[in-house]
N, C-alpha and C. Protein backbone atom coordinates (compact mmCIF):
# COMPACT_ATOMS: atom_id res chain seq x y z
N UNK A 1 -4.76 -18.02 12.76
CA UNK A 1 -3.34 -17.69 12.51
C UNK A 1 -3.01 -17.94 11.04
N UNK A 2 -2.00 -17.24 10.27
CA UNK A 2 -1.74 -16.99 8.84
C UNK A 2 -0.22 -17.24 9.24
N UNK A 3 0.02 -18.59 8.95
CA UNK A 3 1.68 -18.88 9.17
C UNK A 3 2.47 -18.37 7.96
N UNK A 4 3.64 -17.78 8.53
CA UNK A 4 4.56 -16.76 7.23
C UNK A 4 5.85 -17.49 7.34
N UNK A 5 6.75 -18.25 6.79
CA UNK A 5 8.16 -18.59 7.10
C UNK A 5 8.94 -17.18 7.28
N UNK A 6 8.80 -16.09 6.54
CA UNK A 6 9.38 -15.18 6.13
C UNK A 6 9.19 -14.12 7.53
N UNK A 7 8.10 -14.38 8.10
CA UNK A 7 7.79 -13.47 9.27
C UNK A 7 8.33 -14.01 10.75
N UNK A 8 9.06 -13.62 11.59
CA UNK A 8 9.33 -13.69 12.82
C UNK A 8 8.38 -13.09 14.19
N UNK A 9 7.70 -12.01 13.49
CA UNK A 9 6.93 -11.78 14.74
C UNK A 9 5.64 -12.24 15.02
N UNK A 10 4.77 -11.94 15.62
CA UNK A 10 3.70 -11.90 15.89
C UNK A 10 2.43 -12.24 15.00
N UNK A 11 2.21 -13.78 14.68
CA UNK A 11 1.57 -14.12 13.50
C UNK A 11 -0.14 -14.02 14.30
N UNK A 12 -0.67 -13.93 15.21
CA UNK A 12 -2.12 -13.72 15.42
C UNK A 12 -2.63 -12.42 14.92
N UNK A 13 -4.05 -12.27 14.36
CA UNK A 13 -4.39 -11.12 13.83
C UNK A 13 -4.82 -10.44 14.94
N UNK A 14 -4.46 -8.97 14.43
CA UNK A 14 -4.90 -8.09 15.49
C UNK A 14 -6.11 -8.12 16.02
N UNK A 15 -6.93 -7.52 16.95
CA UNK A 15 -8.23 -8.14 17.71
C UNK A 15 -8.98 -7.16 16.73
N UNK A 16 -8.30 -6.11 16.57
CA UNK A 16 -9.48 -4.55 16.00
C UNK A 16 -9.11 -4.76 14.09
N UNK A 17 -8.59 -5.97 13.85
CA UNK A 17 -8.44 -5.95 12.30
C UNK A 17 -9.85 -6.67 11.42
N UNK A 18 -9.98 -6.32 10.88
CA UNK A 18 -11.11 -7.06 9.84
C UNK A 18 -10.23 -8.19 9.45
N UNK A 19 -11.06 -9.69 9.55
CA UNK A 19 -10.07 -11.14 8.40
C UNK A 19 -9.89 -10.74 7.55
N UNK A 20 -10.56 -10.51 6.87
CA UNK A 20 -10.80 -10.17 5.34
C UNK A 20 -8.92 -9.36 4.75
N UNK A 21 -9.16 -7.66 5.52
CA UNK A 21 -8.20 -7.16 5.68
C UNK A 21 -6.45 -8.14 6.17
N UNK A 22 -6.85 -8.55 6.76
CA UNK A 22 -6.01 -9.24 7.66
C UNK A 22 -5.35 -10.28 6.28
N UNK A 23 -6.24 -11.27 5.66
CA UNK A 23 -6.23 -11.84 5.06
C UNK A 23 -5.30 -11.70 3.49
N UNK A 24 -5.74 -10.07 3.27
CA UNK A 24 -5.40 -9.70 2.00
C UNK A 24 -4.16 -8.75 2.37
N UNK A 25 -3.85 -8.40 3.57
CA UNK A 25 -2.47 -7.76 3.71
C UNK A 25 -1.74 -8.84 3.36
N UNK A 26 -1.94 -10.08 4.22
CA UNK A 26 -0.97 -11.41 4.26
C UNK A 26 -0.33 -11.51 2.40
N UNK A 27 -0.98 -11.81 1.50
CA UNK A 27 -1.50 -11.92 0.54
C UNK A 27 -0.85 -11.35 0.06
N UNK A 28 -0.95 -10.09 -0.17
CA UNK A 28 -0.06 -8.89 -0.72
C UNK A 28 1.89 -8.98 -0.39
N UNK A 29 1.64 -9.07 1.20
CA UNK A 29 3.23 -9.11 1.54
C UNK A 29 4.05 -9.98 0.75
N UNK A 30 3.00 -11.27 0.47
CA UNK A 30 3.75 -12.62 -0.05
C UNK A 30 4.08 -12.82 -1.36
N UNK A 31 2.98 -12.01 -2.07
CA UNK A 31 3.31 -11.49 -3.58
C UNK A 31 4.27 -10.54 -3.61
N UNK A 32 4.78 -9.32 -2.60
CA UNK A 32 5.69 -8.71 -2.90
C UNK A 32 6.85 -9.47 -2.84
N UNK A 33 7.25 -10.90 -1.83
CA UNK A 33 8.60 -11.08 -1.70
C UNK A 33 8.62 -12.36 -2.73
N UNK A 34 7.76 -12.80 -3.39
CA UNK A 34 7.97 -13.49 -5.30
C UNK A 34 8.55 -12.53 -5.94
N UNK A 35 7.58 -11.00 -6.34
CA UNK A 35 8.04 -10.59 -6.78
C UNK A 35 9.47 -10.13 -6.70
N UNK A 36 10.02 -10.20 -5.43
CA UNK A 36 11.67 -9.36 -5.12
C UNK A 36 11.95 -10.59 -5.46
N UNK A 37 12.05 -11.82 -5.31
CA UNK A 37 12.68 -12.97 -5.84
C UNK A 37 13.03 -13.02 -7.39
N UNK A 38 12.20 -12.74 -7.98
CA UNK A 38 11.63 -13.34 -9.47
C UNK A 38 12.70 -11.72 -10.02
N UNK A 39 12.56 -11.08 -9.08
CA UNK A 39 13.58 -9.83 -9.59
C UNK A 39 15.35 -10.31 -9.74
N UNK A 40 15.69 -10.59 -8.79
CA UNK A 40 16.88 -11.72 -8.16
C UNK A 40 17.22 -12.59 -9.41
N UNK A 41 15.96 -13.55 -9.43
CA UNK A 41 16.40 -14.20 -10.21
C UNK A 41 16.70 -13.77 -11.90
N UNK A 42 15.81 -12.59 -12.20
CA UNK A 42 16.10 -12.31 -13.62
C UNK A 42 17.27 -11.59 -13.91
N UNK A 43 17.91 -10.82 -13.30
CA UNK A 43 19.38 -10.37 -13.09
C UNK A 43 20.35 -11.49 -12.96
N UNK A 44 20.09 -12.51 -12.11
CA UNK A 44 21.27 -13.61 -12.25
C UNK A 44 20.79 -14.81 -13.42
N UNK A 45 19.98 -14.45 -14.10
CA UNK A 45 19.61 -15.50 -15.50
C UNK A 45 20.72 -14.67 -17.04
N UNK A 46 20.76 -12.94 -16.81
CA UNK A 46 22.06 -12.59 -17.32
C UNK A 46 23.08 -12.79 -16.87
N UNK A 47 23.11 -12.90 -15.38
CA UNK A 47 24.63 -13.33 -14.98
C UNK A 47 25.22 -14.76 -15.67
N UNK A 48 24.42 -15.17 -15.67
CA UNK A 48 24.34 -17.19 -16.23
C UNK A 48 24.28 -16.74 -18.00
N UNK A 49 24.46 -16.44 -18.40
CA UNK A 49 24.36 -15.77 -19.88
C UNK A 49 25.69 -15.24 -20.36
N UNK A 50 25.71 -14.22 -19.58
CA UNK A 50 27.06 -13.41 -19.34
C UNK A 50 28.50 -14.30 -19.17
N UNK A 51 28.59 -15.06 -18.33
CA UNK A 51 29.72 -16.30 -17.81
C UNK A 51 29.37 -17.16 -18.85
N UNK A 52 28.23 -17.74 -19.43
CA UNK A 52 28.64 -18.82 -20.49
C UNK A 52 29.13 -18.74 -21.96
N UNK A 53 29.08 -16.78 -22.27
CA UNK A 53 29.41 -16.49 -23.40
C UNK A 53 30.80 -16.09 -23.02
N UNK A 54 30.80 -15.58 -21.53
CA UNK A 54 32.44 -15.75 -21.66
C UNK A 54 33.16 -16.85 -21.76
N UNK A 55 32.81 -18.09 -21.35
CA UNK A 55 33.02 -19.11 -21.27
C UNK A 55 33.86 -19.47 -22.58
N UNK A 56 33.40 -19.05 -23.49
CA UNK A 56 33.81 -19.68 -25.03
C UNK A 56 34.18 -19.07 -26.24
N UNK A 57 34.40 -17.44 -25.47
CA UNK A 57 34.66 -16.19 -25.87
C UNK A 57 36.30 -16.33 -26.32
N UNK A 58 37.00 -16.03 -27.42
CA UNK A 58 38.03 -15.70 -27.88
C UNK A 58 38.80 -14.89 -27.41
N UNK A 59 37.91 -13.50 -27.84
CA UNK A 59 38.57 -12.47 -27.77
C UNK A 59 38.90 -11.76 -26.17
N UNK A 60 39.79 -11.69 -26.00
CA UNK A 60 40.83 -11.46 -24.74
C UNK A 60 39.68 -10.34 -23.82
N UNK A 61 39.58 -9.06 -24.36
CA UNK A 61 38.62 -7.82 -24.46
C UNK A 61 37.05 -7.99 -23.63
N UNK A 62 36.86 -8.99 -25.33
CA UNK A 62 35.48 -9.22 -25.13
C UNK A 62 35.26 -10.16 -23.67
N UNK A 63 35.96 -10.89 -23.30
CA UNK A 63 35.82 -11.79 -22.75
C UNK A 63 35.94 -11.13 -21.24
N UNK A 64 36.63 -10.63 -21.19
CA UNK A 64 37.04 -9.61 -19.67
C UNK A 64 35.42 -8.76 -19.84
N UNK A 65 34.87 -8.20 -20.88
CA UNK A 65 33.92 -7.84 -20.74
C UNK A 65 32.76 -8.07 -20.00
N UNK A 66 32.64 -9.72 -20.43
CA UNK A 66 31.38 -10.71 -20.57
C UNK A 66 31.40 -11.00 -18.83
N UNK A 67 32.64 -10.81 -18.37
CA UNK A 67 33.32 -11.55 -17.07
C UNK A 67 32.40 -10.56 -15.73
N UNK A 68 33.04 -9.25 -16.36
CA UNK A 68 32.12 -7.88 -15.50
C UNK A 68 30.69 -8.31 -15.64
N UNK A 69 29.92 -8.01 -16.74
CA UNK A 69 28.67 -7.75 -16.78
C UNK A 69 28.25 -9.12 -15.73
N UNK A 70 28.58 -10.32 -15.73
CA UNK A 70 28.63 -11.28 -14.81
C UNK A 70 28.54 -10.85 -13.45
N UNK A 71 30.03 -10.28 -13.39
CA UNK A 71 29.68 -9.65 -12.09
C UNK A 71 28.83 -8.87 -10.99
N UNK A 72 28.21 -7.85 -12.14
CA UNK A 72 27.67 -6.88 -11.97
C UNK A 72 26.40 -7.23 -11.56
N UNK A 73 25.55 -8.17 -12.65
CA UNK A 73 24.45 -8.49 -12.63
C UNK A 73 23.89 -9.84 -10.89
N UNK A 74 25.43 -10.36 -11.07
CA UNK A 74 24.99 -11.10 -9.83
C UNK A 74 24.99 -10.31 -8.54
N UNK A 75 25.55 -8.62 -8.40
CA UNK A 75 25.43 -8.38 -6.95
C UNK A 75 24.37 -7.26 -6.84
N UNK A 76 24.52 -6.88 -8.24
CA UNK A 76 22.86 -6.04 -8.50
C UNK A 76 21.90 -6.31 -9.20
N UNK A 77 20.17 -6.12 -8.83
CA UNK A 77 19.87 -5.24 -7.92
C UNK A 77 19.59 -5.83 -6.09
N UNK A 78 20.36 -7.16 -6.23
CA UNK A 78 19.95 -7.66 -5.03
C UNK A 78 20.57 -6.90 -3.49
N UNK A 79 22.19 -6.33 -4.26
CA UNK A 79 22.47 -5.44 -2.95
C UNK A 79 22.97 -3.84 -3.80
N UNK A 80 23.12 -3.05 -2.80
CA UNK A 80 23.25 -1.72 -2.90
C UNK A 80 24.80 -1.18 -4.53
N UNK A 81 24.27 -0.68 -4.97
CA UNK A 81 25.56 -0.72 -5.91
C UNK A 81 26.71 0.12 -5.46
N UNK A 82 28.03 -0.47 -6.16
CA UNK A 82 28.89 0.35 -5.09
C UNK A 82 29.90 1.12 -6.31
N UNK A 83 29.26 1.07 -7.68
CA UNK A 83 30.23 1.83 -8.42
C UNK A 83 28.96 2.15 -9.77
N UNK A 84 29.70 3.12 -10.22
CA UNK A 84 28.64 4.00 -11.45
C UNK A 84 28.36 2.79 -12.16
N UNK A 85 28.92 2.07 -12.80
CA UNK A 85 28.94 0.54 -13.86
C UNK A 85 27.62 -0.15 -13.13
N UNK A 86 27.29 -0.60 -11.98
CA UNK A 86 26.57 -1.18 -10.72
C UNK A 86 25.48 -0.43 -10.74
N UNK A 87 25.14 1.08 -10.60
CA UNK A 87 24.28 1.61 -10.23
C UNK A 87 23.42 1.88 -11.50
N UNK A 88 23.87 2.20 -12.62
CA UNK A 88 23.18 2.01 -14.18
C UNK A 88 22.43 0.52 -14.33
N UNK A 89 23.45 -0.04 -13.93
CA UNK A 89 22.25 -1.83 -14.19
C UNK A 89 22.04 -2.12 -12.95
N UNK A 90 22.04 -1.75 -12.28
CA UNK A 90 20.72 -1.98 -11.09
C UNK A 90 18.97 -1.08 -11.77
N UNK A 91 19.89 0.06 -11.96
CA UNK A 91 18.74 1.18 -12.15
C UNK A 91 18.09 0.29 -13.65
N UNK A 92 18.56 -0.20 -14.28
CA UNK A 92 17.80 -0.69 -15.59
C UNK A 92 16.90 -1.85 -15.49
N UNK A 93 18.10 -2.97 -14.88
CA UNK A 93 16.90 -4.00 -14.51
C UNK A 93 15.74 -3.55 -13.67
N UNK A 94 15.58 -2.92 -12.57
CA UNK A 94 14.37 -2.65 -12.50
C UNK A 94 13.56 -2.11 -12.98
N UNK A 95 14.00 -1.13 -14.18
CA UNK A 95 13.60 -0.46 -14.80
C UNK A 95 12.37 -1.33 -15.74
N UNK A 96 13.47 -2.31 -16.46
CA UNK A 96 12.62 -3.23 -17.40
C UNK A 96 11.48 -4.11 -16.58
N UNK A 97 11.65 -4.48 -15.56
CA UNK A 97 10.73 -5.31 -14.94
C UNK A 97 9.33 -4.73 -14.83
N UNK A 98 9.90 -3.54 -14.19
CA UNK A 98 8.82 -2.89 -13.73
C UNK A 98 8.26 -2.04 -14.97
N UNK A 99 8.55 -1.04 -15.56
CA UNK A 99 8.42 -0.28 -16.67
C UNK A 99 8.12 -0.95 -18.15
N UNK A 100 8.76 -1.75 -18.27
CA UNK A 100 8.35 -2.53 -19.48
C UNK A 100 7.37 -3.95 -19.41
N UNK A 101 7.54 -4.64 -17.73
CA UNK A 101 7.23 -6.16 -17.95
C UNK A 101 6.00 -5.96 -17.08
N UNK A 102 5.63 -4.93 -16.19
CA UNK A 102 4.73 -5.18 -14.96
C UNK A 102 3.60 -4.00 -15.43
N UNK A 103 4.12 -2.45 -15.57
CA UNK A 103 3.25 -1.30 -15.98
C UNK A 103 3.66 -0.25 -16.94
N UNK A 104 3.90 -1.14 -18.12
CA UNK A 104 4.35 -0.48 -19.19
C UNK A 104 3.67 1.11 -19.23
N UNK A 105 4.40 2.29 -18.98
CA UNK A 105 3.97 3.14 -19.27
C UNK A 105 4.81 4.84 -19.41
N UNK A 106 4.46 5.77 -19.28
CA UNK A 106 5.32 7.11 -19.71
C UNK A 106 5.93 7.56 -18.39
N UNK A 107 6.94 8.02 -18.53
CA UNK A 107 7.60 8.76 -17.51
C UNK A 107 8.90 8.36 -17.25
N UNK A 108 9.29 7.99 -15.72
CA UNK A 108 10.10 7.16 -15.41
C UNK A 108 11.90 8.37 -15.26
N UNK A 109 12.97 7.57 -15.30
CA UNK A 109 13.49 8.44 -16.02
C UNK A 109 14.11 9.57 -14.44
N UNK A 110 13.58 9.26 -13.42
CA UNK A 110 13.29 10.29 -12.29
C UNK A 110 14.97 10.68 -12.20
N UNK A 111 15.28 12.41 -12.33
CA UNK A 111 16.41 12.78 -12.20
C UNK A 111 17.96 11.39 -12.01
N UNK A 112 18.20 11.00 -13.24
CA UNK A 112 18.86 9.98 -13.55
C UNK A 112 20.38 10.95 -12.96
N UNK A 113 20.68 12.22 -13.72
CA UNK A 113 22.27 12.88 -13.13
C UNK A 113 22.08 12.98 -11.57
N UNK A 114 21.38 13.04 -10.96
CA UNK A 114 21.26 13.04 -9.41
C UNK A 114 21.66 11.78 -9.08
N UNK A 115 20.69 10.77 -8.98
CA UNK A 115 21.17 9.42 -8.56
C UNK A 115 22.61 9.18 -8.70
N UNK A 116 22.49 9.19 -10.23
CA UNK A 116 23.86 8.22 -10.78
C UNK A 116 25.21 9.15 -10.10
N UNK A 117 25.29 10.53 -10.24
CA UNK A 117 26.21 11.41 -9.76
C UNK A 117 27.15 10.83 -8.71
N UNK A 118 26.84 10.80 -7.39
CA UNK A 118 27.75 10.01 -6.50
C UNK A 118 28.83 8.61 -6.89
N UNK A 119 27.85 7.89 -7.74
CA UNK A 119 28.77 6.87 -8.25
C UNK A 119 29.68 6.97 -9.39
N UNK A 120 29.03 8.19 -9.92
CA UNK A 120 30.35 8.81 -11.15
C UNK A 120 31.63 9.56 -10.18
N UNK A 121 30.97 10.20 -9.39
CA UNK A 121 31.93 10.93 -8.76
C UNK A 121 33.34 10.51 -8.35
N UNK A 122 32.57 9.35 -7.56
CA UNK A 122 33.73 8.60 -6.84
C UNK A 122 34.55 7.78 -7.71
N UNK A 123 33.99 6.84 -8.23
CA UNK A 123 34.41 6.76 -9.88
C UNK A 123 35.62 6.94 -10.42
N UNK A 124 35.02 7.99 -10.63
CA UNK A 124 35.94 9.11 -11.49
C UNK A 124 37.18 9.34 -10.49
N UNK A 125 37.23 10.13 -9.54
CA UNK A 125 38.32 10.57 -8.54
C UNK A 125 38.88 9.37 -8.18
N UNK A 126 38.30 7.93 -7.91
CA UNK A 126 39.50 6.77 -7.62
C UNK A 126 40.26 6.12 -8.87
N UNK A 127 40.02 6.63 -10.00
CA UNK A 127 40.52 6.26 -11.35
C UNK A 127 39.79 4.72 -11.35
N UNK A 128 38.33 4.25 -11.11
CA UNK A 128 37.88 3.16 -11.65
C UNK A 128 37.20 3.30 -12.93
N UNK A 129 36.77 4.73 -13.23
CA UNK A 129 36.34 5.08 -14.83
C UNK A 129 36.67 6.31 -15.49
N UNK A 130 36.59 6.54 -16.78
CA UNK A 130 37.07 7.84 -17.08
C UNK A 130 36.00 8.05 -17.34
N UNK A 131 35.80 9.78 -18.36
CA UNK A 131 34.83 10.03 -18.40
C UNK A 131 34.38 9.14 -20.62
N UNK A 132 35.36 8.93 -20.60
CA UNK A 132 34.66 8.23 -21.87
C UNK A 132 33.70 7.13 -21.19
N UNK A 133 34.48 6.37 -20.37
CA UNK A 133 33.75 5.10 -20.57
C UNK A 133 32.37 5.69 -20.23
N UNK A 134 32.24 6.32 -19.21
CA UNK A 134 30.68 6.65 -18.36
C UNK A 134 30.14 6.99 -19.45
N UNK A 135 30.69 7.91 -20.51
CA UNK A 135 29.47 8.55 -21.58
C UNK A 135 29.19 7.31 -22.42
N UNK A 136 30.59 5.85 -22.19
CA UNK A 136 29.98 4.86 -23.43
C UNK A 136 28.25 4.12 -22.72
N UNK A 137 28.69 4.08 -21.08
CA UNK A 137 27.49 3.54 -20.62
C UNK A 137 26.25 4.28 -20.79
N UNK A 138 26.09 5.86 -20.31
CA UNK A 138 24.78 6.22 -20.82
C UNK A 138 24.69 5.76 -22.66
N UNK A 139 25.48 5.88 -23.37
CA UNK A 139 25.10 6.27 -24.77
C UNK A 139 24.61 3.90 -24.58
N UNK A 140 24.97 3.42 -24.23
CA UNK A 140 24.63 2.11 -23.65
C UNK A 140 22.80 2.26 -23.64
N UNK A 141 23.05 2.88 -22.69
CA UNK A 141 21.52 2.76 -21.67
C UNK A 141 20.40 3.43 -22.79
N UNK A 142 20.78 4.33 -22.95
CA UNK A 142 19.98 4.88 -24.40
C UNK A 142 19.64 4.01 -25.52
N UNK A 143 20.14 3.76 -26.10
CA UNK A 143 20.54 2.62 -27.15
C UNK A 143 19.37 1.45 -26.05
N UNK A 144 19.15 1.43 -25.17
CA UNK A 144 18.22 0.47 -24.65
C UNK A 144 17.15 0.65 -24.58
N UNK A 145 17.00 1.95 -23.97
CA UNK A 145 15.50 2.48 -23.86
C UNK A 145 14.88 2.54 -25.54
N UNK A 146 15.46 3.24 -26.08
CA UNK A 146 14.94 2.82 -27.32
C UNK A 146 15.03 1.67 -28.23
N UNK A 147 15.81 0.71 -27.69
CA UNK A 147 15.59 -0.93 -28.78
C UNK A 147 14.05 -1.53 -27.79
N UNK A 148 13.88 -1.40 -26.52
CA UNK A 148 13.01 -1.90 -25.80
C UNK A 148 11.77 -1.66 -26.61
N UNK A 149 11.25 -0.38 -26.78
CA UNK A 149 10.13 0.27 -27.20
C UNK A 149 8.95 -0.18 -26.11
N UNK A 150 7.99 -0.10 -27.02
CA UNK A 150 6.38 -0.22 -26.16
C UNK A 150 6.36 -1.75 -26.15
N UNK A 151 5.22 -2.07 -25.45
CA UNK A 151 5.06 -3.45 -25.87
C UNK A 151 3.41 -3.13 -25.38
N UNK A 152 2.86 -4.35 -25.95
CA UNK A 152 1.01 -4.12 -26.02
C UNK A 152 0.45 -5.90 -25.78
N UNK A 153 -0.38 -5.99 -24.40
CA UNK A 153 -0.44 -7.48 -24.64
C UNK A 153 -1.76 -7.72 -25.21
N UNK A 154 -2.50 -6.88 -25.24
CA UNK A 154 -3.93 -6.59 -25.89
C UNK A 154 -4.20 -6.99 -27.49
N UNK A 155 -4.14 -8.24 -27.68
CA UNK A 155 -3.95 -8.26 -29.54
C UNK A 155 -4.60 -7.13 -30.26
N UNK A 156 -5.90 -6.69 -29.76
CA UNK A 156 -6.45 -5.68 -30.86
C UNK A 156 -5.42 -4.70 -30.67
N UNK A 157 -4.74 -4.18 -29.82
CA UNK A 157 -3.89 -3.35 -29.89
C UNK A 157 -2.43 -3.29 -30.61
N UNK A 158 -2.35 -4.78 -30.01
CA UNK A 158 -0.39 -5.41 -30.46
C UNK A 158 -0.28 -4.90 -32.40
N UNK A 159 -0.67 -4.40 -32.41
CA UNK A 159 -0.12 -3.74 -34.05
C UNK A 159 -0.27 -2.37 -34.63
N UNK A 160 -1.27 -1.97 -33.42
CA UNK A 160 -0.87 -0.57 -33.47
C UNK A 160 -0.13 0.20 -32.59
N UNK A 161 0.31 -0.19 -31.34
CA UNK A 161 1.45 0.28 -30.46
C UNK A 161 2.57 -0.58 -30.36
N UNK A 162 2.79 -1.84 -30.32
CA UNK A 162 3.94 -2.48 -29.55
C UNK A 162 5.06 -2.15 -30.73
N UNK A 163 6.17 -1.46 -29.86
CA UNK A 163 7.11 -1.47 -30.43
C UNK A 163 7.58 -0.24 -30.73
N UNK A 164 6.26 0.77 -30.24
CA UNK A 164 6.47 2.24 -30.47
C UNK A 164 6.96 2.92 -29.39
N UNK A 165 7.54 3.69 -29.35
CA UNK A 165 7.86 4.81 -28.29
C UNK A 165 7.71 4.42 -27.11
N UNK A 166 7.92 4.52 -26.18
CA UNK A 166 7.79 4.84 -24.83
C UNK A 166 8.15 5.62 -24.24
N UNK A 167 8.05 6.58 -24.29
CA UNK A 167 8.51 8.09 -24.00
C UNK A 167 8.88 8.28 -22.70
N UNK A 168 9.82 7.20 -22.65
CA UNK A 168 10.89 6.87 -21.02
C UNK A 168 11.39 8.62 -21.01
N UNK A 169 10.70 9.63 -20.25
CA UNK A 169 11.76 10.55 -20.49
C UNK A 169 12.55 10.51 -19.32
N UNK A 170 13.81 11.04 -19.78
CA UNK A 170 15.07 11.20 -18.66
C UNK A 170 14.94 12.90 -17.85
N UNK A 171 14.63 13.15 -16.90
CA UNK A 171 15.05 14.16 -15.87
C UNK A 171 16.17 14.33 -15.84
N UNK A 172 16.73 15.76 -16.07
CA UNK A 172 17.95 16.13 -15.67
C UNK A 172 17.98 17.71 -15.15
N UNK A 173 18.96 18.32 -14.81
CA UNK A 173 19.52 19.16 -14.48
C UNK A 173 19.34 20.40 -13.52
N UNK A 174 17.41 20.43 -14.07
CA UNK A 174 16.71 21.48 -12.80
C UNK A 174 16.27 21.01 -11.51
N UNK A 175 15.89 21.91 -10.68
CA UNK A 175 14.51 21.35 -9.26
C UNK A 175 13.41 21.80 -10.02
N UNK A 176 12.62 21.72 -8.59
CA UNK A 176 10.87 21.97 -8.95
C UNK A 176 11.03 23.53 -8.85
N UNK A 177 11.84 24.22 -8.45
CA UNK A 177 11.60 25.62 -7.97
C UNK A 177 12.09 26.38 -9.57
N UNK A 178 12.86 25.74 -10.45
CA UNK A 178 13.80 26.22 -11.88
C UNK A 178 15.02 26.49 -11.19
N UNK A 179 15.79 26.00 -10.09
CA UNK A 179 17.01 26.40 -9.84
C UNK A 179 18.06 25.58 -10.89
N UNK A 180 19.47 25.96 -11.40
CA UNK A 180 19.96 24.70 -11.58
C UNK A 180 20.36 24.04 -11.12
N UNK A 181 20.18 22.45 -10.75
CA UNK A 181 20.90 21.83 -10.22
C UNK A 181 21.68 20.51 -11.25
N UNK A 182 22.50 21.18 -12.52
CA UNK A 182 23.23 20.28 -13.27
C UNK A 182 24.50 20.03 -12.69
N UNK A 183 25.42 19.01 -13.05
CA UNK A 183 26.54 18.30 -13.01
C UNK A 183 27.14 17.92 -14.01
N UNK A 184 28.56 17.21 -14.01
CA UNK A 184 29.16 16.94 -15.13
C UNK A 184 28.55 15.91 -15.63
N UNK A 185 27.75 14.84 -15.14
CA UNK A 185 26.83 13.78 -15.23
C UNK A 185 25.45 14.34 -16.45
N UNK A 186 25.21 15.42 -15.62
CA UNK A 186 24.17 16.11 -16.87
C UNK A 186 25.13 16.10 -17.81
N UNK A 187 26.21 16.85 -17.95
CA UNK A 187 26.75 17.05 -19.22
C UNK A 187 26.62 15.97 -19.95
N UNK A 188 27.44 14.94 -19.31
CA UNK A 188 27.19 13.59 -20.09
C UNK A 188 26.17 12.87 -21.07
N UNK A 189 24.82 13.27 -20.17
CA UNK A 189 23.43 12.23 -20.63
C UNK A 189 23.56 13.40 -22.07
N UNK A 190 23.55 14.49 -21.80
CA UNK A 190 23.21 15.38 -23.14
C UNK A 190 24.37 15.00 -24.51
N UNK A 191 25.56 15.09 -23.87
CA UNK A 191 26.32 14.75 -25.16
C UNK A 191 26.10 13.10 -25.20
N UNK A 192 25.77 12.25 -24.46
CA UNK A 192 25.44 11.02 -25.47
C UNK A 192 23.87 11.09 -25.85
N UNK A 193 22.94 12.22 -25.85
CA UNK A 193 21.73 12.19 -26.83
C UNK A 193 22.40 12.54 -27.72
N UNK A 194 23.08 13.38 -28.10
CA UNK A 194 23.79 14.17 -29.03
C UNK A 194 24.61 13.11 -30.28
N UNK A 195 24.98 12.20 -29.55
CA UNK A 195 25.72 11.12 -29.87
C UNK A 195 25.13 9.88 -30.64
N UNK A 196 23.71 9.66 -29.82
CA UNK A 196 23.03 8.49 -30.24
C UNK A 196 21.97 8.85 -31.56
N UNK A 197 21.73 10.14 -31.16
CA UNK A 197 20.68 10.35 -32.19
C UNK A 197 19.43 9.40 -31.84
N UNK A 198 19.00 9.43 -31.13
CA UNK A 198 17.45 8.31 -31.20
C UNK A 198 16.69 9.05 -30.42
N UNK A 199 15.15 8.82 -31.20
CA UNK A 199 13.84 9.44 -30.60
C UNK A 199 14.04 9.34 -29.05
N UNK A 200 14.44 7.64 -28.07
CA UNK A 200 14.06 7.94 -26.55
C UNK A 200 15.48 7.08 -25.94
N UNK A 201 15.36 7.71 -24.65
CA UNK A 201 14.93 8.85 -23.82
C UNK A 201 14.67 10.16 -24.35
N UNK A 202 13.12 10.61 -24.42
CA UNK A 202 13.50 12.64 -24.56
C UNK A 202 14.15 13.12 -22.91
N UNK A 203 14.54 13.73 -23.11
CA UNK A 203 15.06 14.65 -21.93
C UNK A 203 14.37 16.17 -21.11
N UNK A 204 14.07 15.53 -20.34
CA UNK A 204 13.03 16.85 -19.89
C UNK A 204 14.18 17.65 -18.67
């Protein structure tokens, strides 16, 4: 038997399983729920960041600012986001974890106006954002992907890549078939490339 706190059912191995197998599923499951932890916790280490700079913050603005991102960060990505502001930093922190801290690599980016769309939508129609602010958050998120850059843990490497490109590209507007499927959300990501001027996200 392979005792799990986390598991409720049926901890004997199957009769037709290999140990071995048996052994290294266990193994795996238990590394995935560190990893969802260690996710948890790096979102609420900005929340704890966020509240202590508001903490001592002056400015009226800034400080209501510092108060949100607080917010935000403590209920995402641990639960479902329930507004466009929510669903951008959910979508980022995992982004960085995984994309920058776990398998630094190209792509990513997967039809961002699709996802995000619903939470602009609603958004928008309950008057919780206009459309400036949403274009300040992509032109935000941009401005991230490119301060992040590459990173290289390989020293012979760390001086000829880290810090370069990562050619996070952003998906927007078509399917696989060339139909269009843009939104006012597409509109958006394009006028804040337009806006930011920076090599990444390219936009495919």
């Amino acid at each position: 038997r392979y005792g799990l706190s986390w598991y409720d059912g049926p901890r004997s191995m199957p009769e037709t399983m290999n140990p071995a197998e048996y052994i290294k599923r266990c193994h795996n499951y238990e590394a995935m729920i560190l990893a969802g932890k260690a996710m948890l916790r790096f979102a609420e280490r900005y929340a704890e960041l966020a509240s202590r700079l508001a903490a001592s913050e002056n400015d009226e603005g800034r400080r209501r600012e510092l108060e949100e991102i607080a917010e935000v960060c403590r209920w995402v990505p641990a639960n479902p986001p329930r507004t466009f502001r929510e669903a951008l930093q959910g979508y980022w922190l995992i982004e960085v974890v995984f994309r920058y801290l776990e398998a630094p690599n190209n792509g990513s980016g997967g039809r961002i106006d699709q996802i995000w769309y619903p939470y602009y939508k609603k958004d928008i129609e309950e008057g919780r954002i206009t459309r400036a602010q949403a274009l300040e958050l992509i032109e935000c998120w941009m401005l991230n992907v490119e301060e992040t850059g590459m990173h290289c843990e390989a020293p012979d490497l760390f001086t000829l890549a880290a810090g370069g490109s990562v050619f996070y590209t952003a998906n927007v507007a078509g399917t696989i078939d060339g139909k269009d499927a843009s939104n006012d959300l597409t509109c958006l990501t394009m006028e804040a490339l337009s806006n930011v001027r920076t090599c990444q996200p390219p936009i495919a």
